[in-house]
N, C-alpha and C. Protein backbone atom coordinates (compact mmCIF):
# COMPACT_ATOMS: atom_id res chain seq x y z
N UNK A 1 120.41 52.87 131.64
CA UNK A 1 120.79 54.22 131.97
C UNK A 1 121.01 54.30 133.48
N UNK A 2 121.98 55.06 133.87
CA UNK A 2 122.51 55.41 135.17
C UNK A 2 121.26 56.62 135.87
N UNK A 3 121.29 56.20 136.96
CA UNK A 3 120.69 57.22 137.70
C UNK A 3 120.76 58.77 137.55
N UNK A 4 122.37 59.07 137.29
CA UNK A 4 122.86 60.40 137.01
C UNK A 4 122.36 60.48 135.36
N UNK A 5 122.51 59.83 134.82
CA UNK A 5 122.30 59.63 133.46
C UNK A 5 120.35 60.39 133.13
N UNK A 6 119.61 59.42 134.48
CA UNK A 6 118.63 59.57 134.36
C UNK A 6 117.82 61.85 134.61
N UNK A 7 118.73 61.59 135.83
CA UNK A 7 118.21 63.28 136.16
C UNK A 7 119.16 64.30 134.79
N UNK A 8 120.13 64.08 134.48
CA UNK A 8 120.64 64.84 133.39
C UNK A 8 119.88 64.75 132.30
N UNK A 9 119.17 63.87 131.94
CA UNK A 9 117.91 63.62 130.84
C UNK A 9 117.00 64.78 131.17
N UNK A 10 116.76 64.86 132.47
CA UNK A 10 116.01 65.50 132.91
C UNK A 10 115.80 66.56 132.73
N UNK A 11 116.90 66.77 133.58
CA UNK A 11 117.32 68.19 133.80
C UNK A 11 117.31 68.75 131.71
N UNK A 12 117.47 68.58 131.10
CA UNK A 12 117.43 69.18 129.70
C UNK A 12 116.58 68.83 129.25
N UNK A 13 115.56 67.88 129.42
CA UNK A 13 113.98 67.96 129.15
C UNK A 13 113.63 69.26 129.91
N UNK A 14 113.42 69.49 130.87
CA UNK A 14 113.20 70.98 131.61
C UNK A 14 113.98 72.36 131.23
N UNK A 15 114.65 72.25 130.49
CA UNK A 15 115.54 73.18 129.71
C UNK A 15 115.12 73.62 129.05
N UNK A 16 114.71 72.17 127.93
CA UNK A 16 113.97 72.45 126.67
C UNK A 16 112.63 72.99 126.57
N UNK A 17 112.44 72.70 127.18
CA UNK A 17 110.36 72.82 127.68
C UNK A 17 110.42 74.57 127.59
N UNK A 18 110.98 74.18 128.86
CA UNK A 18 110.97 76.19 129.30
C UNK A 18 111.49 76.69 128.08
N UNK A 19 112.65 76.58 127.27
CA UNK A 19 113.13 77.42 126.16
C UNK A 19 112.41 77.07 125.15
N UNK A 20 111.19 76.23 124.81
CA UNK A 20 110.29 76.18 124.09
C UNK A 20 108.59 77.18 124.82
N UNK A 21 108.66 76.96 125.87
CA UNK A 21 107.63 77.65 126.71
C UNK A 21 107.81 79.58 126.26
N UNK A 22 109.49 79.88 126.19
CA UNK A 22 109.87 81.13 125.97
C UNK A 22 109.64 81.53 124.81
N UNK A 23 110.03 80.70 123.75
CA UNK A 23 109.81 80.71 122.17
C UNK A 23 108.13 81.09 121.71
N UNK A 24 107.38 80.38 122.38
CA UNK A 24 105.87 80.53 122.40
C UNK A 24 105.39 81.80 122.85
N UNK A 25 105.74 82.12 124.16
CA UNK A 25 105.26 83.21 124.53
C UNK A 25 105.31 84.45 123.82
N UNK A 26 106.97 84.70 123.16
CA UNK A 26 107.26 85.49 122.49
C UNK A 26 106.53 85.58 121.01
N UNK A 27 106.40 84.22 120.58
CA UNK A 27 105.43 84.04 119.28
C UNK A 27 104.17 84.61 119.46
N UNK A 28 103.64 84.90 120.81
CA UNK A 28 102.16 84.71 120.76
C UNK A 28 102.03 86.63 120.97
N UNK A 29 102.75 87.18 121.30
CA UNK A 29 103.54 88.86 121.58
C UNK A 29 103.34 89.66 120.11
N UNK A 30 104.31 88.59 119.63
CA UNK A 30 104.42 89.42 118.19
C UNK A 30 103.99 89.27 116.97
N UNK A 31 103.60 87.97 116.92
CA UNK A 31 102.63 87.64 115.82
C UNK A 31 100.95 87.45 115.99
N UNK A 32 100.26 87.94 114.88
CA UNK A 32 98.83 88.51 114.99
C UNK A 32 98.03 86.56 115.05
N UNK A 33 97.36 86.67 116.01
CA UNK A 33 96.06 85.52 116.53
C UNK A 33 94.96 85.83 116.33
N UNK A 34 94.08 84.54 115.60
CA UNK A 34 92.95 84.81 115.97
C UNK A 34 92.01 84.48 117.27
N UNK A 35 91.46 84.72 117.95
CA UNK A 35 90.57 84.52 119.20
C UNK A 35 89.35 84.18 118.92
N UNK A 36 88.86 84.98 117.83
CA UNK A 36 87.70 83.93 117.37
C UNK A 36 87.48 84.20 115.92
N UNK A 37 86.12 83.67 115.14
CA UNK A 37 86.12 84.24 114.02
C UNK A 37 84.54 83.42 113.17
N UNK A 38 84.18 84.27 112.63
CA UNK A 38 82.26 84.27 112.32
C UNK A 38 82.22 84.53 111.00
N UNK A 39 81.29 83.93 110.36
CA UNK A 39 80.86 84.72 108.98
C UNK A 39 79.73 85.11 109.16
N UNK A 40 79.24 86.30 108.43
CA UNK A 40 78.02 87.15 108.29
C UNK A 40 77.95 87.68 107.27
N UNK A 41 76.62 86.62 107.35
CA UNK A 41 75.92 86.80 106.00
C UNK A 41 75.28 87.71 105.41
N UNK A 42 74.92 88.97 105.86
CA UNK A 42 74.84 90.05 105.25
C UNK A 42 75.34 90.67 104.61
N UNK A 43 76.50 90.66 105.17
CA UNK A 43 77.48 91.34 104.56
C UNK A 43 78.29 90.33 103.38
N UNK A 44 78.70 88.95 103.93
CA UNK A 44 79.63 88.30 103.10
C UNK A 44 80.76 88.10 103.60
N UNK A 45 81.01 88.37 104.63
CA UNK A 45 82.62 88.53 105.02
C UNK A 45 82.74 87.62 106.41
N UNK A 46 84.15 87.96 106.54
CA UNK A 46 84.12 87.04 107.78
C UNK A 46 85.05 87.90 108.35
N UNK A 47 84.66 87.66 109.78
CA UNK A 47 84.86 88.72 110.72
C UNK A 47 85.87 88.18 112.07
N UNK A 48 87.17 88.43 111.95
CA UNK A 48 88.42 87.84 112.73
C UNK A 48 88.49 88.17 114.37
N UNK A 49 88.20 87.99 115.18
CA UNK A 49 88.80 89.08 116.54
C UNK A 49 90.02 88.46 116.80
N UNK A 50 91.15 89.40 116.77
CA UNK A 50 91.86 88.86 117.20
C UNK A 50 92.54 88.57 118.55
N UNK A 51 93.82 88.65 119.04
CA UNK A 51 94.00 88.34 120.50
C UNK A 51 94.61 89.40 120.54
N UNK A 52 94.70 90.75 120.08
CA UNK A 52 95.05 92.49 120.77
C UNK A 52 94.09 93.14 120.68
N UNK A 53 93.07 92.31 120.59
CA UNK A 53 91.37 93.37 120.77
C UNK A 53 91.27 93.80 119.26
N UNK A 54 91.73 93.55 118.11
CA UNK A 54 91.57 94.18 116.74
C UNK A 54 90.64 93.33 116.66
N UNK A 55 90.19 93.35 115.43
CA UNK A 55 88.91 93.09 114.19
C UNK A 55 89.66 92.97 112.98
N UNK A 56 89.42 92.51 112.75
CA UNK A 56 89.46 92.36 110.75
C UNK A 56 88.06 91.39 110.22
N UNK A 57 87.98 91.99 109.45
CA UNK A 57 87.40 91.47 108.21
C UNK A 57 87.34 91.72 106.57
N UNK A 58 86.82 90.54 105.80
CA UNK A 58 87.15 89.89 104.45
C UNK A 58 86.36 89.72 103.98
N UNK A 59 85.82 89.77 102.72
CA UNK A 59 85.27 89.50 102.18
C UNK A 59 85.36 87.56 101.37
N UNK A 60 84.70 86.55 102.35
CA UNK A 60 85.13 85.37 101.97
C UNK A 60 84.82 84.82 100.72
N UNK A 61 84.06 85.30 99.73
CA UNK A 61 84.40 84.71 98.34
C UNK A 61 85.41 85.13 97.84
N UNK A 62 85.95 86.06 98.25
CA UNK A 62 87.66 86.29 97.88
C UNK A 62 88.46 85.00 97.89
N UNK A 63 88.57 84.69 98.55
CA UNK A 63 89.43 83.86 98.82
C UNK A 63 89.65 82.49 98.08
N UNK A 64 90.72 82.20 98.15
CA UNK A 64 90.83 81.32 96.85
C UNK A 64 90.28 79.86 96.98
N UNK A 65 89.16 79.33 96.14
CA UNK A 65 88.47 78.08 96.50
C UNK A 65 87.10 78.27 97.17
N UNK A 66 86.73 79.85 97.13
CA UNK A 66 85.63 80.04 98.24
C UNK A 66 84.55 80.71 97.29
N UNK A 67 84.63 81.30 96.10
CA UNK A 67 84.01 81.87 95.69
C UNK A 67 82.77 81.38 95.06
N UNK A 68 82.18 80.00 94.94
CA UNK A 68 80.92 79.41 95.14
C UNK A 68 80.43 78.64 95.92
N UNK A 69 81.01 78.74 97.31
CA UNK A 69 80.84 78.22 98.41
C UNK A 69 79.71 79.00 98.79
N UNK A 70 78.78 77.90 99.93
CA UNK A 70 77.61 78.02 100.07
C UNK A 70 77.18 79.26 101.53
N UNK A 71 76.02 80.02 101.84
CA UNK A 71 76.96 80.15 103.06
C UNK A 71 76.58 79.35 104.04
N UNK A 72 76.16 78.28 104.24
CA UNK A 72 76.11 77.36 105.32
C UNK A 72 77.45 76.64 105.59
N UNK A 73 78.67 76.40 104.52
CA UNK A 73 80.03 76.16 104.55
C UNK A 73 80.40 77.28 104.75
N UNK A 74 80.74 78.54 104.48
CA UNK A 74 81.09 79.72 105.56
C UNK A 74 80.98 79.69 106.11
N UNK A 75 80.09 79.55 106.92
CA UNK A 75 79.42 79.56 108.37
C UNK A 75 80.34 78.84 109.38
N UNK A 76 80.77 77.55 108.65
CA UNK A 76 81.63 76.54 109.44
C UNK A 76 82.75 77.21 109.51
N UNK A 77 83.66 78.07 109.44
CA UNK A 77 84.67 78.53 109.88
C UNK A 77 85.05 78.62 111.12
N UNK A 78 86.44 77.63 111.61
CA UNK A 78 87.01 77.59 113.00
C UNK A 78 88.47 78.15 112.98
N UNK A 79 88.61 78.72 113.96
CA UNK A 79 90.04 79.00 114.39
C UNK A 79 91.02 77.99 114.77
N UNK A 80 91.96 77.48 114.04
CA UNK A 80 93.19 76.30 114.23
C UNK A 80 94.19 76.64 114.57
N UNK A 81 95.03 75.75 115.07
CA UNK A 81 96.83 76.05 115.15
C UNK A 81 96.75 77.62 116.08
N UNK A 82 96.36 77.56 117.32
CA UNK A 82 96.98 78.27 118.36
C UNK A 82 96.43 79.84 117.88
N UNK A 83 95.33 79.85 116.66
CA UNK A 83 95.31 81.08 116.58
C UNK A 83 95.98 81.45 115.45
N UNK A 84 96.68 80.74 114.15
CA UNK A 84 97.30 80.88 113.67
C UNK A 84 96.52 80.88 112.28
N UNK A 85 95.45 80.12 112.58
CA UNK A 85 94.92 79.87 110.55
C UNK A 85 93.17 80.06 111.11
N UNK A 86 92.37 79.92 109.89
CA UNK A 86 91.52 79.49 110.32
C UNK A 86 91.21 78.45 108.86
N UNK A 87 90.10 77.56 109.51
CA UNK A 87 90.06 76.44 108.82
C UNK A 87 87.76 75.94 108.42
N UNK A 88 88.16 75.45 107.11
CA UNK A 88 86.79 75.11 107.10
C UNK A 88 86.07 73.57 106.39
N UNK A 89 85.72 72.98 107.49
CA UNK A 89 85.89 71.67 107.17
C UNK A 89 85.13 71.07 106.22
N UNK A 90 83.83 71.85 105.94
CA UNK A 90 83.15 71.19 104.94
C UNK A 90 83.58 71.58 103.20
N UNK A 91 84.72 73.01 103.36
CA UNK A 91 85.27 73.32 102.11
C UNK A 91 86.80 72.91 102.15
N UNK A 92 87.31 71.96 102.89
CA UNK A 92 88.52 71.68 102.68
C UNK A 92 89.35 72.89 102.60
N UNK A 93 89.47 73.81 103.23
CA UNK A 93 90.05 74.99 103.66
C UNK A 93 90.63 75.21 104.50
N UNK A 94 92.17 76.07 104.25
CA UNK A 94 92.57 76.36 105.89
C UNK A 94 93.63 77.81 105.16
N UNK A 95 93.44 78.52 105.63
CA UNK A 95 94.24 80.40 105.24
C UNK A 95 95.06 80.82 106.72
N UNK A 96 96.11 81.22 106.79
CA UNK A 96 97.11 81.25 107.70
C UNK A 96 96.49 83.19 108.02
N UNK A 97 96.31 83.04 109.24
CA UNK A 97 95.85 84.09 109.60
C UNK A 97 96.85 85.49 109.29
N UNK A 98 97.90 85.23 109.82
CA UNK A 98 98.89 86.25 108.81
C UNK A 98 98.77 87.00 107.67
N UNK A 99 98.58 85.45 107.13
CA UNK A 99 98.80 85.72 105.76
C UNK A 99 97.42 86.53 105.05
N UNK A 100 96.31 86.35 105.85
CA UNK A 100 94.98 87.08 105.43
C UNK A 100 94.95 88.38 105.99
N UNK A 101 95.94 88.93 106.71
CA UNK A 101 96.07 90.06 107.34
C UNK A 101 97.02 91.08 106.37
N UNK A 102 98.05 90.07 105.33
CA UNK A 102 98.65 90.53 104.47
C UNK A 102 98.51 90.64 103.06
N UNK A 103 96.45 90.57 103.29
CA UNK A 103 96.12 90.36 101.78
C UNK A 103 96.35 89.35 100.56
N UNK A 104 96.63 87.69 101.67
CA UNK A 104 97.12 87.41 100.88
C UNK A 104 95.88 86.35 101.12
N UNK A 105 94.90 86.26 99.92
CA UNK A 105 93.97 85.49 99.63
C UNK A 105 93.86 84.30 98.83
N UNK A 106 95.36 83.90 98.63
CA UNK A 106 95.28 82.50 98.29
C UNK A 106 97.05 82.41 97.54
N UNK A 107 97.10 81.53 96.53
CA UNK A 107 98.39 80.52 96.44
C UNK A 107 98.99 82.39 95.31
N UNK A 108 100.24 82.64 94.97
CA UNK A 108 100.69 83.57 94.06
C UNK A 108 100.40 84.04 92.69
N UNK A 109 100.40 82.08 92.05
CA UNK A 109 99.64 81.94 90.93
C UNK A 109 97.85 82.18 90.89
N UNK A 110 97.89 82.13 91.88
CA UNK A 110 95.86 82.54 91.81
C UNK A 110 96.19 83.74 92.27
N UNK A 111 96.52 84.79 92.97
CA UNK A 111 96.68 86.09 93.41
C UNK A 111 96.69 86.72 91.55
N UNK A 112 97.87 86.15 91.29
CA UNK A 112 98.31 87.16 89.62
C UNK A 112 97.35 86.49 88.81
N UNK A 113 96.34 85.79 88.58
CA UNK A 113 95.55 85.74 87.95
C UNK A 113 94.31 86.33 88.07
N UNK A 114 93.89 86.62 89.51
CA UNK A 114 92.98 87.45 89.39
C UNK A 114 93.10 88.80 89.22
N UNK A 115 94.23 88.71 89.63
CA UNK A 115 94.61 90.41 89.47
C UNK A 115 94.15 91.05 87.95
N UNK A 116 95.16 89.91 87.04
CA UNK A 116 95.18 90.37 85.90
C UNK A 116 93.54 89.92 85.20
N UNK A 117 92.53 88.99 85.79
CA UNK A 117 91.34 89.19 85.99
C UNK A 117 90.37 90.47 85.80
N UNK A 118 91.07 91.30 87.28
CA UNK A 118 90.18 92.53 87.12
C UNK A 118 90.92 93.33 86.67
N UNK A 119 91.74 93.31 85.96
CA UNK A 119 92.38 94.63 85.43
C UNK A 119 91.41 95.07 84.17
N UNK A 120 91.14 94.31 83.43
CA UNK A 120 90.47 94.13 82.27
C UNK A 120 89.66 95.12 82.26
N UNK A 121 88.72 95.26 83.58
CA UNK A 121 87.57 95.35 83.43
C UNK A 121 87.84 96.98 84.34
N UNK A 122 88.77 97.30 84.38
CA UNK A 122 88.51 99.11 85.02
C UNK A 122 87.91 99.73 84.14
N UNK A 123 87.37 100.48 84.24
CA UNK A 123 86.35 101.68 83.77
C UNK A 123 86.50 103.09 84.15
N UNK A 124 86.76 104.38 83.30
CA UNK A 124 87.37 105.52 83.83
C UNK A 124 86.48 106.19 82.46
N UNK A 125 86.17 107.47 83.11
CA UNK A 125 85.82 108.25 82.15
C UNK A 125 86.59 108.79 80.67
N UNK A 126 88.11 108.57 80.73
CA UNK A 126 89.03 108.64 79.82
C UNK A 126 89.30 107.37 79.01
N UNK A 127 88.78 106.24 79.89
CA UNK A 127 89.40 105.20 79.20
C UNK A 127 87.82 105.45 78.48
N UNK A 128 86.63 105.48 78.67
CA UNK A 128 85.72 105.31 77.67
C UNK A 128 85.39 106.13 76.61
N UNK A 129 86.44 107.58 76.84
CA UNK A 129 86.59 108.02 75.54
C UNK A 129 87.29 107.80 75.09
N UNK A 130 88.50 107.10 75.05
CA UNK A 130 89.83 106.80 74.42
C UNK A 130 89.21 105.52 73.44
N UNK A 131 88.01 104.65 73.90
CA UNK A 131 87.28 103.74 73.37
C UNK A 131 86.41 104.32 72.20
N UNK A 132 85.75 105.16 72.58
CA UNK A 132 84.82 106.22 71.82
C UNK A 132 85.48 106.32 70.36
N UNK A 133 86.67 106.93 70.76
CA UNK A 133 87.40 107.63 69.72
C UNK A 133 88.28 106.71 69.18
N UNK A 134 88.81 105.72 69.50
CA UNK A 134 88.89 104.58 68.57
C UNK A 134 87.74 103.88 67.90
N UNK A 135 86.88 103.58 68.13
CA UNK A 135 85.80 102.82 67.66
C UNK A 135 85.51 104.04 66.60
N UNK A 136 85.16 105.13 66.49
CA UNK A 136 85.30 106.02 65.59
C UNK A 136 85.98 106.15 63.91
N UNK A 137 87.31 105.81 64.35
CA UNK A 137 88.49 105.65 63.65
C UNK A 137 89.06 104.11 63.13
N UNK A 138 87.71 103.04 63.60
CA UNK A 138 87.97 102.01 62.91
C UNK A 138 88.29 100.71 63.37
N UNK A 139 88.26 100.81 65.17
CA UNK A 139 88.81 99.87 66.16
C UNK A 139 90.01 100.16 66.49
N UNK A 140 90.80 99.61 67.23
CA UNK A 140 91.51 99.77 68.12
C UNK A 140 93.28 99.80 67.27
N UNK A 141 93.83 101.17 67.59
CA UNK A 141 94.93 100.74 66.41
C UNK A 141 95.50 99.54 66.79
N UNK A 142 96.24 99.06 65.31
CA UNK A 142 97.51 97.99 65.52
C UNK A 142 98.78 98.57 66.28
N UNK A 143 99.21 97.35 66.51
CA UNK A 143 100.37 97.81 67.39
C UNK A 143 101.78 97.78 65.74
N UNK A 144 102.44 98.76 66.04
CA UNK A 144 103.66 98.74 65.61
C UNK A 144 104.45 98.04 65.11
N UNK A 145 105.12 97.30 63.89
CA UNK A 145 106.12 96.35 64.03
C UNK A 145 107.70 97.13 63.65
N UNK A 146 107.73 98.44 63.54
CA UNK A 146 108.58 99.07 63.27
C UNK A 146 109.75 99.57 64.56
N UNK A 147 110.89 99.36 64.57
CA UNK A 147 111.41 99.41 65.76
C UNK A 147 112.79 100.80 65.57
N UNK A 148 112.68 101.59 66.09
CA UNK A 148 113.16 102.90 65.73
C UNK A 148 114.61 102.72 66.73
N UNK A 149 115.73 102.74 65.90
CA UNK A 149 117.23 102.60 66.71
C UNK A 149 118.04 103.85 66.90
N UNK A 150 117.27 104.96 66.41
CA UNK A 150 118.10 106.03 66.62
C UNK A 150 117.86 106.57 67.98
């Protein structure tokens, strides 16, 4: 490589840097960081600070893979990736801080399964007479096989 060859290398290594230096800064502006982050055991949850002075916290057996975790493996929870996840090494864990800010406590297929989990189990003063009064009448009607086209 030529001398000129050499500072033009250069010169766009220093280009790049800075227009990667810009890219960062702006990342770090608008997307939510964590700064630190604790579990407490009283409560159960784990408790985020982030880098605009907020708080959040979770309830960590939520989370998917966590829910018979010990809490001495809670406990181990560190902040990774610039603020971006946090991670837990003795449960093979890592949740994208975002993404726990957007309720999102694990993979889609485990989200819609628990969902449909606790649906089961709501309890309303109507739904336990609507129970009442079926159990009354013989259990729960059948469903329909008649299909009405008019």
């Amino acid at each position: 490589m030529t001398r000129a060859a050499d500072i033009g290398a250069s010169r766009l290594a220093d280009a790049e840097l800075a227009a990667a230096r810009r890219r960062g800064a702006a990342a770090d502006a608008a997307e939510p960081r964590a700064a630190a982050a604790r579990y407490d055991r009283g409560s159960g949850r784990v408790i985020v600070d982030l880098t605009n002075g907020c708080v959040f916290a979770f309830p960590a057996r939520a989370l998917q893979g966590l829910a018979d975790a010990a809490d001495a493996d809670l406990a181990a929870v560190e902040v990774i990736g610039a603020g971006l996840g946090l991670h837990w090494e003795p449960l093979d864990a890592d949740f994208t801080v975002p993404g726990l800010l957007m309720g999102l406590f694990g993979t889609r297929a485990w989200m819609a399964r628990e969902q449909a989990r606790h649906a089961g189990s709501a309890t309303s003063p109507a739904k336990a007479a609507a129970a009442r009064e079926n159990g009354r009448k013989g259990g729960r009607p059948r469903g329909s096989t008649r299909i009405d086209l008019a």
